[in-house]
C-alpha atoms as a PDB file:
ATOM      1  CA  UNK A   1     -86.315  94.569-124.789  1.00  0.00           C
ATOM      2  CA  UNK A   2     -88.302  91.598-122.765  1.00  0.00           C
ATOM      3  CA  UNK A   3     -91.957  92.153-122.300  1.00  0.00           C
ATOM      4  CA  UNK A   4     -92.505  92.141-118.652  1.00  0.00           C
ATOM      5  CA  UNK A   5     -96.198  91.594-118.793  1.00  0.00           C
ATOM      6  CA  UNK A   6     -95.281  88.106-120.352  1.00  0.00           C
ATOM      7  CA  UNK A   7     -93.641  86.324-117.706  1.00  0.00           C
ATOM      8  CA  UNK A   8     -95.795  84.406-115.180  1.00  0.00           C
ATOM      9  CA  UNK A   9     -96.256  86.246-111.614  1.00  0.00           C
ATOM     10  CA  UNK A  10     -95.401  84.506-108.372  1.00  0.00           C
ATOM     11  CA  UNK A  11     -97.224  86.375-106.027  1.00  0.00           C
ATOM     12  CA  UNK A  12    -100.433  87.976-107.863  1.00  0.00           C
ATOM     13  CA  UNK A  13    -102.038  89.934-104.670  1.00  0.00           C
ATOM     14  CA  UNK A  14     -98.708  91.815-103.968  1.00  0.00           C
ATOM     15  CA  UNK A  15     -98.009  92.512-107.719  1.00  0.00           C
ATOM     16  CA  UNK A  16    -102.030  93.950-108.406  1.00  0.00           C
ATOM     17  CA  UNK A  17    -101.705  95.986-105.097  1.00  0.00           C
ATOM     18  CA  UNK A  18     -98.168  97.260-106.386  1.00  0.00           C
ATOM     19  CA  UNK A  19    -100.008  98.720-109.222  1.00  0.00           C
ATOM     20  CA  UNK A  20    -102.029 100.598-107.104  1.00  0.00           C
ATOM     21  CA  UNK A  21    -105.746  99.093-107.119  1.00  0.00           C
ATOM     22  CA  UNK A  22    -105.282  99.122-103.418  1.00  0.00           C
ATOM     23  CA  UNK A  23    -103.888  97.317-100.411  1.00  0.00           C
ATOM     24  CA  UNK A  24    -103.244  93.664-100.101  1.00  0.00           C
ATOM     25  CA  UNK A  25    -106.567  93.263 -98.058  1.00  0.00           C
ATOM     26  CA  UNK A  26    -108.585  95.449-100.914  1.00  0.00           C
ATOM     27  CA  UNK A  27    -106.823  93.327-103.554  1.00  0.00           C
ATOM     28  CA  UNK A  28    -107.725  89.532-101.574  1.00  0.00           C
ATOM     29  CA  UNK A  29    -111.167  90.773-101.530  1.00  0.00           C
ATOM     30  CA  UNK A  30    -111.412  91.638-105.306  1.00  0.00           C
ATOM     31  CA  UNK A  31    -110.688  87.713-105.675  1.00  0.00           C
ATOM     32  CA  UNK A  32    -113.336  86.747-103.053  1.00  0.00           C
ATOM     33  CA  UNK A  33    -115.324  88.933-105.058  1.00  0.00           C
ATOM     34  CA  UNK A  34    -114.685  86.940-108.340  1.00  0.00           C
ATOM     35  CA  UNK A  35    -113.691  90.697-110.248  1.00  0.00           C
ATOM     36  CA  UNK A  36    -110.225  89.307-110.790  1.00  0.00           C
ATOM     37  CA  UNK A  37    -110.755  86.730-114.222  1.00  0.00           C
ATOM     38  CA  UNK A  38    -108.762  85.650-117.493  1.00  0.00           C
ATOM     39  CA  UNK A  39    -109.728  87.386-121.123  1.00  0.00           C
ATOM     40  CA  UNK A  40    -112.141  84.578-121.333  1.00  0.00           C
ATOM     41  CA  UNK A  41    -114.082  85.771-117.736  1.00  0.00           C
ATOM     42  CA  UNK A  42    -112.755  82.278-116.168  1.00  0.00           C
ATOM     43  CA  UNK A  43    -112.469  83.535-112.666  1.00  0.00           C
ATOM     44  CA  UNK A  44    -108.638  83.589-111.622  1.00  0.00           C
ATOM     45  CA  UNK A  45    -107.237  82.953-107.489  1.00  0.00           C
ATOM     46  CA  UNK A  46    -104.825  84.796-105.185  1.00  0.00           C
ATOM     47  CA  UNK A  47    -102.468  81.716-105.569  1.00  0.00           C
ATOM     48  CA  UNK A  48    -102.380  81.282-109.839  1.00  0.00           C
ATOM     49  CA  UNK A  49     -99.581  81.678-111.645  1.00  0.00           C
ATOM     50  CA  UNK A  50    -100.723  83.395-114.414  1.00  0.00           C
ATOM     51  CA  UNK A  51     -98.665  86.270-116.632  1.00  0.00           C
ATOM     52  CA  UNK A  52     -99.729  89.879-115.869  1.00  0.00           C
ATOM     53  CA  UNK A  53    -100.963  90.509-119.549  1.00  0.00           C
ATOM     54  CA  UNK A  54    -103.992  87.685-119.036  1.00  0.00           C
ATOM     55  CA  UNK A  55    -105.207  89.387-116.008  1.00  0.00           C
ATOM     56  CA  UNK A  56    -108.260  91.289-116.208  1.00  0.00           C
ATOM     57  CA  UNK A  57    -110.110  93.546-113.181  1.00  0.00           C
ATOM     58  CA  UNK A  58    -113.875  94.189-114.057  1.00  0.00           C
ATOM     59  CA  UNK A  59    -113.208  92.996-117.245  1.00  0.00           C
ATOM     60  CA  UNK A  60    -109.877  95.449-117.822  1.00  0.00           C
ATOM     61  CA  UNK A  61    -106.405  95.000-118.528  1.00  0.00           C
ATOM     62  CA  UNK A  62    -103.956  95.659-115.730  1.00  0.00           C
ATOM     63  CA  UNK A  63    -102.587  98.687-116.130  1.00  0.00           C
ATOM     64  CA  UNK A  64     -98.440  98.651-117.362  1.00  0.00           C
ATOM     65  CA  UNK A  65     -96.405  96.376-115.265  1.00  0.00           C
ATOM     66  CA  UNK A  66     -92.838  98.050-113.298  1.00  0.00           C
ATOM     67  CA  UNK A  67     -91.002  99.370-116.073  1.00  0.00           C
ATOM     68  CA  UNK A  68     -93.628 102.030-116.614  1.00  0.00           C
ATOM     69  CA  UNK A  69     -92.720 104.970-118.726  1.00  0.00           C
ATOM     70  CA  UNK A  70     -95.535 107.671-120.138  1.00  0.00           C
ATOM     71  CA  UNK A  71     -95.448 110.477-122.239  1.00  0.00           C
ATOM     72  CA  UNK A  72     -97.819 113.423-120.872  1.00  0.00           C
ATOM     73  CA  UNK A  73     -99.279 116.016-122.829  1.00  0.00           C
ATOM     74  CA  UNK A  74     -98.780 118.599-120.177  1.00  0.00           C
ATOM     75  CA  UNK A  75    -100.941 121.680-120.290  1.00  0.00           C
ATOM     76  CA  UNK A  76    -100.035 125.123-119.135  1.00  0.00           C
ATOM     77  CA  UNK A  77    -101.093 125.860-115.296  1.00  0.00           C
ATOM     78  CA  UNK A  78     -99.974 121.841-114.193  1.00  0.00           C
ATOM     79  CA  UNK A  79     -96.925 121.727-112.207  1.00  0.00           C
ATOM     80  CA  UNK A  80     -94.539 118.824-111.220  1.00  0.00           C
ATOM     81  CA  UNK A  81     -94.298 119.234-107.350  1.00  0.00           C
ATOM     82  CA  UNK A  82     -96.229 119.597-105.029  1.00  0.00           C
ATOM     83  CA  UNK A  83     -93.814 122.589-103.494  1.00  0.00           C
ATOM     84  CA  UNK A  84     -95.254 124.868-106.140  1.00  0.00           C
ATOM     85  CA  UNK A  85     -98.782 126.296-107.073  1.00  0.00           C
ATOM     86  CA  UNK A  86    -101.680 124.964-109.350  1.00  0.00           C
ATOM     87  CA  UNK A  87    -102.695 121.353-110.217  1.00  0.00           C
ATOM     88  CA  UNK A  88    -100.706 118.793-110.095  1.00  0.00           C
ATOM     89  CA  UNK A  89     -99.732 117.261-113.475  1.00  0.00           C
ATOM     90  CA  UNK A  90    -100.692 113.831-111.769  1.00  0.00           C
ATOM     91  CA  UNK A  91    -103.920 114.927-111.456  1.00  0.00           C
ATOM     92  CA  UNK A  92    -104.388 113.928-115.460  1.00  0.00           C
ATOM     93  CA  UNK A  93    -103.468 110.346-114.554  1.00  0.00           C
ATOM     94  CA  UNK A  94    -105.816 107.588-113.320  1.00  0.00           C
ATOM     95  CA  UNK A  95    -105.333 108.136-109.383  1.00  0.00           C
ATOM     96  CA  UNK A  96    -104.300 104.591-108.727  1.00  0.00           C
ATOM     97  CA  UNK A  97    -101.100 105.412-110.446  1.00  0.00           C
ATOM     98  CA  UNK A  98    -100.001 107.690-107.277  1.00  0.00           C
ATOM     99  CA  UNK A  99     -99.996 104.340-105.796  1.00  0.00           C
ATOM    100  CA  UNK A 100     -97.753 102.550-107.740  1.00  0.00           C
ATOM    101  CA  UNK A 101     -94.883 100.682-105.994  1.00  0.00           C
ATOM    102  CA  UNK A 102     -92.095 101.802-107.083  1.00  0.00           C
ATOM    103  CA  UNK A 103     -93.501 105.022-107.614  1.00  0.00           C
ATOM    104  CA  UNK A 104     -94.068 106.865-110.739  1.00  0.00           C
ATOM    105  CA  UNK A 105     -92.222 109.774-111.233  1.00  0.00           C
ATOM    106  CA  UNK A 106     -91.782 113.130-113.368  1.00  0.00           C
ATOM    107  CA  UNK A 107     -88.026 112.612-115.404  1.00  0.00           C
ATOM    108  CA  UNK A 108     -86.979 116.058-114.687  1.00  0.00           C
ATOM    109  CA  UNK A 109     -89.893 119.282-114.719  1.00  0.00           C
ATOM    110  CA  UNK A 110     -91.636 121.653-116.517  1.00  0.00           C
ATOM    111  CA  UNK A 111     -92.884 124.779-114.780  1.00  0.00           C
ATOM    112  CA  UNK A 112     -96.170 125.586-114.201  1.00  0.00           C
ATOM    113  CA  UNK A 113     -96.274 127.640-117.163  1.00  0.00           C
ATOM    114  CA  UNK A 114     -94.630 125.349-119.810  1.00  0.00           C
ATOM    115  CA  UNK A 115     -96.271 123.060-122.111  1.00  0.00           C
ATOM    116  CA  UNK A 116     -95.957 120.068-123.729  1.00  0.00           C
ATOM    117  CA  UNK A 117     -93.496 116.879-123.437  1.00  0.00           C
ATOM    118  CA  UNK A 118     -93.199 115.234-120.161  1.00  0.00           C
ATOM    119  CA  UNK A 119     -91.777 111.701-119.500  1.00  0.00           C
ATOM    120  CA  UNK A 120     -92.805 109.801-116.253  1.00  0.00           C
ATOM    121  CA  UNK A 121     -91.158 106.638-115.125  1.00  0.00           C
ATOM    122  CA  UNK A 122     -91.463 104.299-111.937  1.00  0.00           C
ATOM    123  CA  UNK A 123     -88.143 103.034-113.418  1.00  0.00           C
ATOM    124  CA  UNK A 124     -84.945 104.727-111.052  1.00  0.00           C
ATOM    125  CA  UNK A 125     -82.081 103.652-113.723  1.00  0.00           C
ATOM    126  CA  UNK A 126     -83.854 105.060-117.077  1.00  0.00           C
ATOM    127  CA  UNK A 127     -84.918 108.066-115.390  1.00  0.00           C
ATOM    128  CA  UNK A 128     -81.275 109.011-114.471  1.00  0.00           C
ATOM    129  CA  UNK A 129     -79.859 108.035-117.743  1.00  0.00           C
ATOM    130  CA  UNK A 130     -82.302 109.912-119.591  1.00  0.00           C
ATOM    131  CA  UNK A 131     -81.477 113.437-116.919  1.00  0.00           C
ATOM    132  CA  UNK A 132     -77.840 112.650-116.708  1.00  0.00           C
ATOM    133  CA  UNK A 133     -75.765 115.431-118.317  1.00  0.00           C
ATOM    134  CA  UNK A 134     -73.523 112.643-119.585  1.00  0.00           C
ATOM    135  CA  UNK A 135     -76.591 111.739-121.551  1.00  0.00           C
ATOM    136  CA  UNK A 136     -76.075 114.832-123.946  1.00  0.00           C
ATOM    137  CA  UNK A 137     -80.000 114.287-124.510  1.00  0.00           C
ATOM    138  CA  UNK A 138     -81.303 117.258-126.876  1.00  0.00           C
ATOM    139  CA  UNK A 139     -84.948 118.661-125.741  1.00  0.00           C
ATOM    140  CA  UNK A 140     -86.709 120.985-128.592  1.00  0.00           C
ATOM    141  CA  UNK A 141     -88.528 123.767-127.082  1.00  0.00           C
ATOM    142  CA  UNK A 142     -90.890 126.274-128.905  1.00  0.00           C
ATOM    143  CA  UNK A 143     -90.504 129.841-127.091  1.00  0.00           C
ATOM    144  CA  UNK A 144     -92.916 132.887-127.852  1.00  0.00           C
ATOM    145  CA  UNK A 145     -90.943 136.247-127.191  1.00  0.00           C
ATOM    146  CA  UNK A 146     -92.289 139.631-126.014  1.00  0.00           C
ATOM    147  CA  UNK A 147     -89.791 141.442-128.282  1.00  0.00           C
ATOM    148  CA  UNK A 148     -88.251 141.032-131.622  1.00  0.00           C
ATOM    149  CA  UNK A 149     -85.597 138.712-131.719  1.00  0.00           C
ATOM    150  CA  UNK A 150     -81.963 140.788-132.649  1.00  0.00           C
ATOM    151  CA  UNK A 151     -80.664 138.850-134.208  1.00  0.00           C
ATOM    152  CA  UNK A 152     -77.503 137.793-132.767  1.00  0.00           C
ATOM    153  CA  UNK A 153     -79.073 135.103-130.142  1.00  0.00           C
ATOM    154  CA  UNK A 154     -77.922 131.966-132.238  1.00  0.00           C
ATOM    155  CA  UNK A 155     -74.466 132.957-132.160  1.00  0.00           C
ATOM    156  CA  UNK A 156     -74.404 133.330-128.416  1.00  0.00           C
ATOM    157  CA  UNK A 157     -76.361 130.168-127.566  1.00  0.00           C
ATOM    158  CA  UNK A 158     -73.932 128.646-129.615  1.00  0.00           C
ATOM    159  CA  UNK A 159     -71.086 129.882-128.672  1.00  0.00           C
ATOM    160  CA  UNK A 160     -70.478 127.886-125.024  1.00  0.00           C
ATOM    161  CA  UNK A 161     -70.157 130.883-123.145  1.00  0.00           C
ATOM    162  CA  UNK A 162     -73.090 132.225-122.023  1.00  0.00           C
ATOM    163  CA  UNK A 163     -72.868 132.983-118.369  1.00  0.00           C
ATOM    164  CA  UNK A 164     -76.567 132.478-116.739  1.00  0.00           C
ATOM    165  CA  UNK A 165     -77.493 135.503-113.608  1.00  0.00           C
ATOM    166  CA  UNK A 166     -75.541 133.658-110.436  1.00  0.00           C
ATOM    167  CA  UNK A 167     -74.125 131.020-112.023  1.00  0.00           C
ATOM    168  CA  UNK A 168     -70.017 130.172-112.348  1.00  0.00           C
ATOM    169  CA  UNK A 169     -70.203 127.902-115.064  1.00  0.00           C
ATOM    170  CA  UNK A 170     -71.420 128.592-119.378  1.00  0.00           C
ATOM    171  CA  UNK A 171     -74.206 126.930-120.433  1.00  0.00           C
ATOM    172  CA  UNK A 172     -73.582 124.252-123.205  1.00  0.00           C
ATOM    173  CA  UNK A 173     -73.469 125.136-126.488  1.00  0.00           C
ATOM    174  CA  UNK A 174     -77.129 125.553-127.818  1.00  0.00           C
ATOM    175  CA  UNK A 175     -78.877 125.917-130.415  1.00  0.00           C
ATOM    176  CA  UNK A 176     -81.600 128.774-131.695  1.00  0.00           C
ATOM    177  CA  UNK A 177     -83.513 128.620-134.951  1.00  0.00           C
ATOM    178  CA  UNK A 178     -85.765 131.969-135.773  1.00  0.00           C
ATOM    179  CA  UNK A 179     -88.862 131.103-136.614  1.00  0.00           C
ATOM    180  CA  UNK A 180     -90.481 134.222-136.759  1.00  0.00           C
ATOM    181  CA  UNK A 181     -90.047 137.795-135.581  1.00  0.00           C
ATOM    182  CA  UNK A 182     -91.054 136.756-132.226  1.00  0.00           C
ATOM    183  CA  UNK A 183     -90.885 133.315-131.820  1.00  0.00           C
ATOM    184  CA  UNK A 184     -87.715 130.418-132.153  1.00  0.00           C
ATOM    185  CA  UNK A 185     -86.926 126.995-131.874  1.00  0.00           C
ATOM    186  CA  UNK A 186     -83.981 126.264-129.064  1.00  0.00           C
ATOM    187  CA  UNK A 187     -82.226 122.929-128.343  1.00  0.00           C
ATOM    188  CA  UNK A 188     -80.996 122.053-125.265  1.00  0.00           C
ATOM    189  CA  UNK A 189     -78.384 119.683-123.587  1.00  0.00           C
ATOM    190  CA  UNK A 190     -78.722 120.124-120.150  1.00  0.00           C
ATOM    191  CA  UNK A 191     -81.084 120.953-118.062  1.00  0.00           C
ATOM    192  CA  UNK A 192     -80.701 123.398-115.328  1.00  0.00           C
ATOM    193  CA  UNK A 193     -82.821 125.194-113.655  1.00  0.00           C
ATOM    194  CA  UNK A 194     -86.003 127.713-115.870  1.00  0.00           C
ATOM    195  CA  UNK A 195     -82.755 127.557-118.254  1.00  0.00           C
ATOM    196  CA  UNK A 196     -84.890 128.368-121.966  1.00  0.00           C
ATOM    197  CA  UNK A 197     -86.707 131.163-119.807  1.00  0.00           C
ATOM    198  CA  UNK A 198     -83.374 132.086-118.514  1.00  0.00           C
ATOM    199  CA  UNK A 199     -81.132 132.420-121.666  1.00  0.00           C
ATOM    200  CA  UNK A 200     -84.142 134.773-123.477  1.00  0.00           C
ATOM    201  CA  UNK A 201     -83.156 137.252-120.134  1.00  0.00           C
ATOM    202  CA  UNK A 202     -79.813 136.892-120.831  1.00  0.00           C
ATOM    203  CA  UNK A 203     -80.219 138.790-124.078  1.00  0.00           C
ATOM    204  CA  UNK A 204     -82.805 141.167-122.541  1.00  0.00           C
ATOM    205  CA  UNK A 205     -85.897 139.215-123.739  1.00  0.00           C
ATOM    206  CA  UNK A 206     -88.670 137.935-122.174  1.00  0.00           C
ATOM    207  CA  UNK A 207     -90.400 134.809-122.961  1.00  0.00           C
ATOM    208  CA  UNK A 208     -94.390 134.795-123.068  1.00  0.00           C
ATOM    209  CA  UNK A 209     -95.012 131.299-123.726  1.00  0.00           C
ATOM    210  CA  UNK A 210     -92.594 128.072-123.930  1.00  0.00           C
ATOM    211  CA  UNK A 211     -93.601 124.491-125.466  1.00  0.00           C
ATOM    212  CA  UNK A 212     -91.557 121.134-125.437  1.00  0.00           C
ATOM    213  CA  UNK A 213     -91.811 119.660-128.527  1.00  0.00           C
ATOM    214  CA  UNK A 214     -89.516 117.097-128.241  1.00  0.00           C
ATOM    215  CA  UNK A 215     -87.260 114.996-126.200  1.00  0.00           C
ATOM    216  CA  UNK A 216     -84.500 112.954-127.792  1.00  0.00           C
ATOM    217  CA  UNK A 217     -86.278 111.663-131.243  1.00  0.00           C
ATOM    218  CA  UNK A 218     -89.465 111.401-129.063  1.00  0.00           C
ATOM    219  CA  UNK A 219     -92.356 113.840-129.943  1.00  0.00           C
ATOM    220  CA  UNK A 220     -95.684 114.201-128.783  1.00  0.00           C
ATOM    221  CA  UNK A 221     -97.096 113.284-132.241  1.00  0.00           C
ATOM    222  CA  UNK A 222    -101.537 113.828-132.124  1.00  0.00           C
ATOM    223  CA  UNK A 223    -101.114 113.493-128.238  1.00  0.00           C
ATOM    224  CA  UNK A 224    -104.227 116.232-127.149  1.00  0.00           C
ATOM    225  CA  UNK A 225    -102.683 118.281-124.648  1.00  0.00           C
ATOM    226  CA  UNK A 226    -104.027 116.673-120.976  1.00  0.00           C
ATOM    227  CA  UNK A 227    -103.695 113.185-122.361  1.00  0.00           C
ATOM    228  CA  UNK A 228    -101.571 110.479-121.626  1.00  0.00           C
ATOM    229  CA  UNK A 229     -99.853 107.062-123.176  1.00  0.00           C
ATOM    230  CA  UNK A 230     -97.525 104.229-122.369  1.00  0.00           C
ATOM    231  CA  UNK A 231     -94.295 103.981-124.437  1.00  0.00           C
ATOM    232  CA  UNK A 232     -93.482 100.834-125.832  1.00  0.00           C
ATOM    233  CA  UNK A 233     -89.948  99.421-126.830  1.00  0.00           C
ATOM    234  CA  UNK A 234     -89.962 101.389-130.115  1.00  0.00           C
ATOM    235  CA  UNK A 235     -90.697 104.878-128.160  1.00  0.00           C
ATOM    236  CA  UNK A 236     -87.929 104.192-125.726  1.00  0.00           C
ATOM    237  CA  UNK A 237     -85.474 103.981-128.924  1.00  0.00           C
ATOM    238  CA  UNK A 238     -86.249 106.782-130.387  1.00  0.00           C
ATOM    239  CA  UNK A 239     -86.377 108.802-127.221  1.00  0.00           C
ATOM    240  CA  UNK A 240     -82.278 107.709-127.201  1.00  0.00           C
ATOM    241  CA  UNK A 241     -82.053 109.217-130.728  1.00  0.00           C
ATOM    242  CA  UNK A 242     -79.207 111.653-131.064  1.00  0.00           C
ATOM    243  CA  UNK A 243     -78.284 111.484-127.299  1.00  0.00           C
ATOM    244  CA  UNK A 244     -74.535 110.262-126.787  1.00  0.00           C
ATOM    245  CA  UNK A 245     -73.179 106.954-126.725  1.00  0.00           C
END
């Protein structure tokens, strides 16, 4: 995988106002200004040819060039869209990254009330491969029960036939590891719609609290829940672990 933030950039006010530190006007005057220097403070000019990774604002690194993916931390009560209720899980992000041209984007959704792994991309082909049910890409989720589990759930997640409320078509075989009375680890394939929360009613259970642990071979290691990071080249192969070919 190339490192985009090596290659020199053409036009250096469009690509820092693509980023989102504001329009092409804001971004002319932060060169006026002489904010816009090498590592070395050298001040740099709107018509240099310079690679994105020597730029520096204030004395900062640009933030990721296109071809940005993240891994969020996402806390209970943040939702995806801004269709549904609470705080937005962009909210946890710097606010120039609503900005970004293209724009950065959640790679499918958690619910309000789910936790944990969420990918975010301003790149339109990854984030379909990654989604696309052709993909086969397994997602680990941690799910806290109301009742005791009976003990024939793995069976029935497994089987390929499990017929969700209103739907024609069995879910993909699934999954289910007990891990204690009330709680279990379930691996998905697909991804349709509250479907974790939605197989536990199946089977006349409720769940109480759901995590995502783990997308692919990607996990959210000591990420504190709220925070964010950039994946690099090694991330973005083990995210493709286990999916298929």
């Amino acid at each position: 995988m190339s490192d985009p933030s090596a290659a020199p950039v053409a036009k250096l006010v469009r690509h820092i106002a693509n980023l989102g530190y504001g329009s092409r006007r804001q971004v002319q005057a932060l060169f006026r200004e002489g904010r816009i220097t090498d590592p070395d403070g050298d001040v740099l000019y709107a018509d240099d040819r310079v690679a994105h990774a020597v730029v520096r604002i204030d004395g900062e690194p640009l933030d990721p060039p296109p071809g940005l993916v993240l891994m969020l931390h996402k806390p209970v009560g943040t939702t995806c869209s801004t269709r549904d209720p609470g705080r937005l899980v962009y909210d946890l992000l710097p606010p120039r990254f609503r900005q970004r041209d293209p724009q950065l984007s959640t790679v499918g959704r958690l619910d309000r009330d789910t936790s944990g792994l969420l990918l975010l991309t301003d790149d339109g082909q990854l984030l379909h491969r990654i989604i696309a049910p052709k993909s086969n890409l397994p997602k680990v989720y941690e799910a806290t029960l109301a009742q005791l589990l009976r003990g024939d759930e793995a069976a029935l997640f497994a089987s390929g036939t499990l017929l969700l409320d209103s739907e024609r078509t069995p879910l993909k075989p699934a999954t289910l590891v007990p891990l204690e009375a009330t709680r279990a680890r379930l691996v998905l394939t697909e991804g349709r719609y509250h479907q974790a929360r939605r197989m536990f009613a199946a089977v006349g259970n409720h769940v109480v609290a759901l995590h995502r642990a783990q997308v692919g071979g990607l996990t959210l290691g000591d990420l504190p829940e709220g925070r964010w990071r950039a994946l690099d080249a090694g991330d973005l192969s083990r995210l493709f672990e286990g999916a298929a070919p």
